[in-house]
Protein backbone atom coordinates (compact mmCIF):
# COMPACT_ATOMS: atom_id res chain seq x y z
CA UNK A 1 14.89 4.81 -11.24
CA UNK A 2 11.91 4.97 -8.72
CA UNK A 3 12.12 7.77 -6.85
CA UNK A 4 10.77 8.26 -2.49
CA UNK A 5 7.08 10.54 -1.99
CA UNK A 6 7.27 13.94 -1.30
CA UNK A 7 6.20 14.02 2.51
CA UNK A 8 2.61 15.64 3.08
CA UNK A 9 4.34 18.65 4.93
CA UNK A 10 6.36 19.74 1.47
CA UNK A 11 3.56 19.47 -0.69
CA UNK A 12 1.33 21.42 1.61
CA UNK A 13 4.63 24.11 0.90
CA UNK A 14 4.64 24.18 -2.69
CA UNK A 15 0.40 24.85 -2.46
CA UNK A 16 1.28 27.63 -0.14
CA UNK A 17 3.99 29.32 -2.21
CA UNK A 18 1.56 28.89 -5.20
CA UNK A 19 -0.99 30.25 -3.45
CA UNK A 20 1.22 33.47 -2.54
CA UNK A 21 1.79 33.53 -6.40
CA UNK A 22 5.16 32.40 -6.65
CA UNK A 23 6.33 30.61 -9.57
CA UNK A 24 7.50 26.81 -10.71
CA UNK A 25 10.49 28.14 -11.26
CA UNK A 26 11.26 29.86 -7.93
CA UNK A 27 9.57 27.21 -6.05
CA UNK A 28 11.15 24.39 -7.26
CA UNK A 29 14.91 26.56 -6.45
CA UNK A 30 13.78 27.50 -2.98
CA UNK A 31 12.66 23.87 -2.51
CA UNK A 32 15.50 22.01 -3.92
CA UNK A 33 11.94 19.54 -5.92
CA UNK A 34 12.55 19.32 -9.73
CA UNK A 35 10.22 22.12 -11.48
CA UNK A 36 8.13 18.86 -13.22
CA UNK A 37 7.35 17.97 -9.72
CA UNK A 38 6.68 21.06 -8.61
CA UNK A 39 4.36 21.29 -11.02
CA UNK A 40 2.67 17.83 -10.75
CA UNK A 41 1.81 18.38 -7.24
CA UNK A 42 0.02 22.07 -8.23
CA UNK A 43 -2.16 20.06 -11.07
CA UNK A 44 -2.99 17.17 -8.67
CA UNK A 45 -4.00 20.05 -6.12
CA UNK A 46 -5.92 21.74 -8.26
CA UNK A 47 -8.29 18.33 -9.14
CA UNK A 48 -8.26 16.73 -6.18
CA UNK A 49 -7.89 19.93 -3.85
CA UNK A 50 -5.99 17.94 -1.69
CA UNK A 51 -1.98 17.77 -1.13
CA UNK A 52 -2.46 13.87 0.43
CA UNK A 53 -1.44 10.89 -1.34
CA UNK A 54 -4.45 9.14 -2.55
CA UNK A 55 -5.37 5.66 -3.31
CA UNK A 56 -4.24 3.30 -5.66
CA UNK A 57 -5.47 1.23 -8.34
CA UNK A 58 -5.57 -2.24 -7.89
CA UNK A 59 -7.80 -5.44 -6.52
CA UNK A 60 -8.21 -5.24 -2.27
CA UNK A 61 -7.00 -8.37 -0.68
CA UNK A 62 -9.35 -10.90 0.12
CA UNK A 63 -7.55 -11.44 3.59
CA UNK A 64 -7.42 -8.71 5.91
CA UNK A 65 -3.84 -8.76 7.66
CA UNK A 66 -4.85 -10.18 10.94
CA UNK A 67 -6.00 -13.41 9.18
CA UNK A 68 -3.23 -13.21 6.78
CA UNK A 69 -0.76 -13.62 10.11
CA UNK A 70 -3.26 -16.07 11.83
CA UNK A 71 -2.43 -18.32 9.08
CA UNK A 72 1.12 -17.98 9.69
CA UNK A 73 1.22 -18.67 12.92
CA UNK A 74 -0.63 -22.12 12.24
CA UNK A 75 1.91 -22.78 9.39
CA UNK A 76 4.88 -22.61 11.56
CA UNK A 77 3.32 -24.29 14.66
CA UNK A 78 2.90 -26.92 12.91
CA UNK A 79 4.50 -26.93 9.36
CA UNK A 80 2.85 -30.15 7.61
CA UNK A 81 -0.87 -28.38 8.64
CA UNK A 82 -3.47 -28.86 4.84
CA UNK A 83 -4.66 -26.04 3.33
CA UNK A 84 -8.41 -27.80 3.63
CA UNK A 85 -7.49 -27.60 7.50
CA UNK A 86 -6.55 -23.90 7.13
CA UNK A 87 -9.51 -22.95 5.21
CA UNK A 88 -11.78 -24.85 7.66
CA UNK A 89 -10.02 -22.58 10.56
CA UNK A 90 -10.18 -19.35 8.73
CA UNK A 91 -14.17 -20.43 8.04
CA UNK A 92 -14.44 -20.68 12.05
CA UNK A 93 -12.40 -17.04 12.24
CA UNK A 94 -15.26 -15.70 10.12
CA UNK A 95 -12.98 -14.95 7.53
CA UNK A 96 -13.98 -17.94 5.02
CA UNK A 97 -11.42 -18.07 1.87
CA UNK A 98 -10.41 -20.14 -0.93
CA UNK A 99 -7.69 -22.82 -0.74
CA UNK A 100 -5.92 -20.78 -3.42
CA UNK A 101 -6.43 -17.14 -1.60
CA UNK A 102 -4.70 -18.72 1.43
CA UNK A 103 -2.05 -20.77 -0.21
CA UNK A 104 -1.27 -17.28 -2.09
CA UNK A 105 -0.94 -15.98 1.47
CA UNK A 106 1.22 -18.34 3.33
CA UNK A 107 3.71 -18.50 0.21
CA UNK A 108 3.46 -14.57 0.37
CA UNK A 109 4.66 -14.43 3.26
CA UNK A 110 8.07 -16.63 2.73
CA UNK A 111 6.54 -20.30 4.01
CA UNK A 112 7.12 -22.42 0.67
CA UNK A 113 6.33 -26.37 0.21
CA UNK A 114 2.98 -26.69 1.39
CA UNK A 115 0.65 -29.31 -0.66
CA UNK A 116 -2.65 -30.38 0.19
């Protein structure tokens, strides 16, 4: 089960009680945050020397989110729209992308059926 990110503010907590020389064991009680947690975030502190969450791995998107809901506003104006069409308006956005990129996009974001 996947569990919800300790906010920023709670981290910074656990760093401070460490700091003071407090324990795992007393900080994850005083805390109510599981003692492998507790420790976690003191390791990640101690590389990174920062208590924020950091970046992911993974491939950025080739759309930014502003063109990403451009195109989905021309999709449901007018529903039968091409994707050559679409990649001919995104080229005149300045955001120029492959017919696969943007058909990745629109069905993305819910809008199915689209051939071209």
């Amino acid at each position: 089960m996947k569990s919800k990110e300790l906010s920023v503010d709670l981290r910074d907590r656990i760093v401070l009680r460490h700091k003071s020389g407090e324990g795992y064991k007393k900080i994850s009680a005083a805390l109510k945050v599981p003692m492998s947690t507790v420790a976690f975030i003191i390791r990640k502190w101690k590389k990174f020397e920062t208590t924020r969450t950091l970046p992911r791995a993974g491939r950025l998107s080739k759309l930014s989110d502003r063109g990403r809901r451009a195109l989905v506003r021309e999709v449901t104006k007018n529903p039968m729209i091409t994707l050559s069409v679409l990649q001919r308006s995104s080229v005149e956005r300045g955001e120029p992308s492959r017919r696969t990129t943007i058909s990745a996009a629109i069905y993305q974001s819910g809008l199915y059926g689209r051939v071209a």
